[in-house]
Protein backbone atom coordinates (compact mmCIF):
# COMPACT_ATOMS: atom_id res chain seq x y z
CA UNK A 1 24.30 0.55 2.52
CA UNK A 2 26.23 1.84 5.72
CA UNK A 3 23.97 1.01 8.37
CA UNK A 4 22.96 -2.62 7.65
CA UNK A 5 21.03 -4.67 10.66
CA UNK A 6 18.64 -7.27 10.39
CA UNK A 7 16.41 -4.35 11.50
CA UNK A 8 16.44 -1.18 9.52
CA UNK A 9 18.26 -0.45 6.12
CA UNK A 10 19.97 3.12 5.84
CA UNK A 11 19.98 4.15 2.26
CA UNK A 12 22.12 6.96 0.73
CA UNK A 13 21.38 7.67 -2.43
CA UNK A 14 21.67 10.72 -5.14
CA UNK A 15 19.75 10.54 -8.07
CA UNK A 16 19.73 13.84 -10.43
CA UNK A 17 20.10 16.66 -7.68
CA UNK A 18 18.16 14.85 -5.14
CA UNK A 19 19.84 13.29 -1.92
CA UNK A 20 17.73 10.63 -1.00
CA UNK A 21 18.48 9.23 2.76
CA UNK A 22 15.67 6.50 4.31
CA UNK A 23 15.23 4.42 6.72
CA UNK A 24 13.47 1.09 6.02
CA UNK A 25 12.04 -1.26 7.85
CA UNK A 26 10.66 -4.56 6.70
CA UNK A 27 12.06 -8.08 7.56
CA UNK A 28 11.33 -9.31 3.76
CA UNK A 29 13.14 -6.75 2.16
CA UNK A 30 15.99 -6.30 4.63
CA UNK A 31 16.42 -10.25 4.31
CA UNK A 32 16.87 -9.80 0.18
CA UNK A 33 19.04 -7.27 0.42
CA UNK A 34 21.40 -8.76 3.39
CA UNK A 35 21.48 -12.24 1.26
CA UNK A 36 21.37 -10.99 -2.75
CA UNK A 37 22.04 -7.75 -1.94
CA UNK A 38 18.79 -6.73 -4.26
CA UNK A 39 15.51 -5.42 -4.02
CA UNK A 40 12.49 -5.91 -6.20
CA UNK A 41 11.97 -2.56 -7.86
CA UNK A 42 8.57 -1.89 -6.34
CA UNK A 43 10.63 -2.34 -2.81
CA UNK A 44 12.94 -0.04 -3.68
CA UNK A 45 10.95 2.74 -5.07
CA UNK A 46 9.16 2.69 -2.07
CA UNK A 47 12.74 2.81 0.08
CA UNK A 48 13.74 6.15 -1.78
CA UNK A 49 10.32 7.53 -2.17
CA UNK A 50 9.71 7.29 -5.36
CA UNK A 51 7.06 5.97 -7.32
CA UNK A 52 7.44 2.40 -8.96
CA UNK A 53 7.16 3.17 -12.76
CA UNK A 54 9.80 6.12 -12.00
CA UNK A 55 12.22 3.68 -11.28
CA UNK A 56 10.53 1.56 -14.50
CA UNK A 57 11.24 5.09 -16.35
CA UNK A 58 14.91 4.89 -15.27
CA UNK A 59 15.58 1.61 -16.01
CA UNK A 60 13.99 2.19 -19.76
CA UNK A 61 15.86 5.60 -20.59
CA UNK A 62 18.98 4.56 -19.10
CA UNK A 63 18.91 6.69 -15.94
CA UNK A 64 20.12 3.82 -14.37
CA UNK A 65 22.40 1.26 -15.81
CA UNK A 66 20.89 -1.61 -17.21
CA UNK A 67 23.84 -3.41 -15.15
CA UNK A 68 21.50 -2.15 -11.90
CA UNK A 69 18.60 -4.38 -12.90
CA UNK A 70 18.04 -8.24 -12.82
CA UNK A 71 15.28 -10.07 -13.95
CA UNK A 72 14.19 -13.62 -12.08
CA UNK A 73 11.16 -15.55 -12.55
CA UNK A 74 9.06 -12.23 -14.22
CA UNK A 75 9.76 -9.96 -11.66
CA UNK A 76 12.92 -6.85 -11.79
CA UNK A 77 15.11 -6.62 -9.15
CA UNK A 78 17.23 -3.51 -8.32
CA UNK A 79 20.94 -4.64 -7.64
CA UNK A 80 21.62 -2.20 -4.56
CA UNK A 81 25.62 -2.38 -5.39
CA UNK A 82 25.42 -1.68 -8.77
CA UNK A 83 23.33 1.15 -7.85
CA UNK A 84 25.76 2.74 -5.26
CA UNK A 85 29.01 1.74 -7.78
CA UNK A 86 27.29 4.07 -10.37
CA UNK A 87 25.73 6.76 -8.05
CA UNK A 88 29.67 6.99 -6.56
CA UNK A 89 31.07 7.15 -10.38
């Protein structure tokens, strides 16, 4: 995350062949990521544009790094660093 205000989240992200940049707005998820620095995968699907059980696909076939993904109290979370550590491997 370059861009990080309490206001909008800039996201810069290549999966496969696919540069994904978005803007996103919502005090909730802006909050977990500034504090945790993580995102509950629905959040985050909907961040890059994706669908939810794509990022569920990822997860399961190793796509992403199982190191990307926490699990608290039943729900996944995406770790946003581990993400861009990988994504910049």
């Amino acid at each position: 995350m370059q861009n990080l205000t309490r206001s909008a989240v800039c996201v810069n992200i290549v999966i496969g062949n696919v540069e994904v940049i978005h803007k996103y707005k919502q005090k909730k998820e802006v909050n977990q990521m500034e504090t945790f620095g993580i995102l509950e995968i629905k959040d985050f699907a909907k961040m890059i544009g994706r669908g939810k059980s794509t990022i569920y696909d990822w997860k399961n076939n190793g796509t992403l790094p199982a190191n990307c993904f926490k699990k608290m109290g039943g729900i996944w979370y995406v770790k946003i660093k581990e993400v861009q550590a990988f994504m910049a491997a």
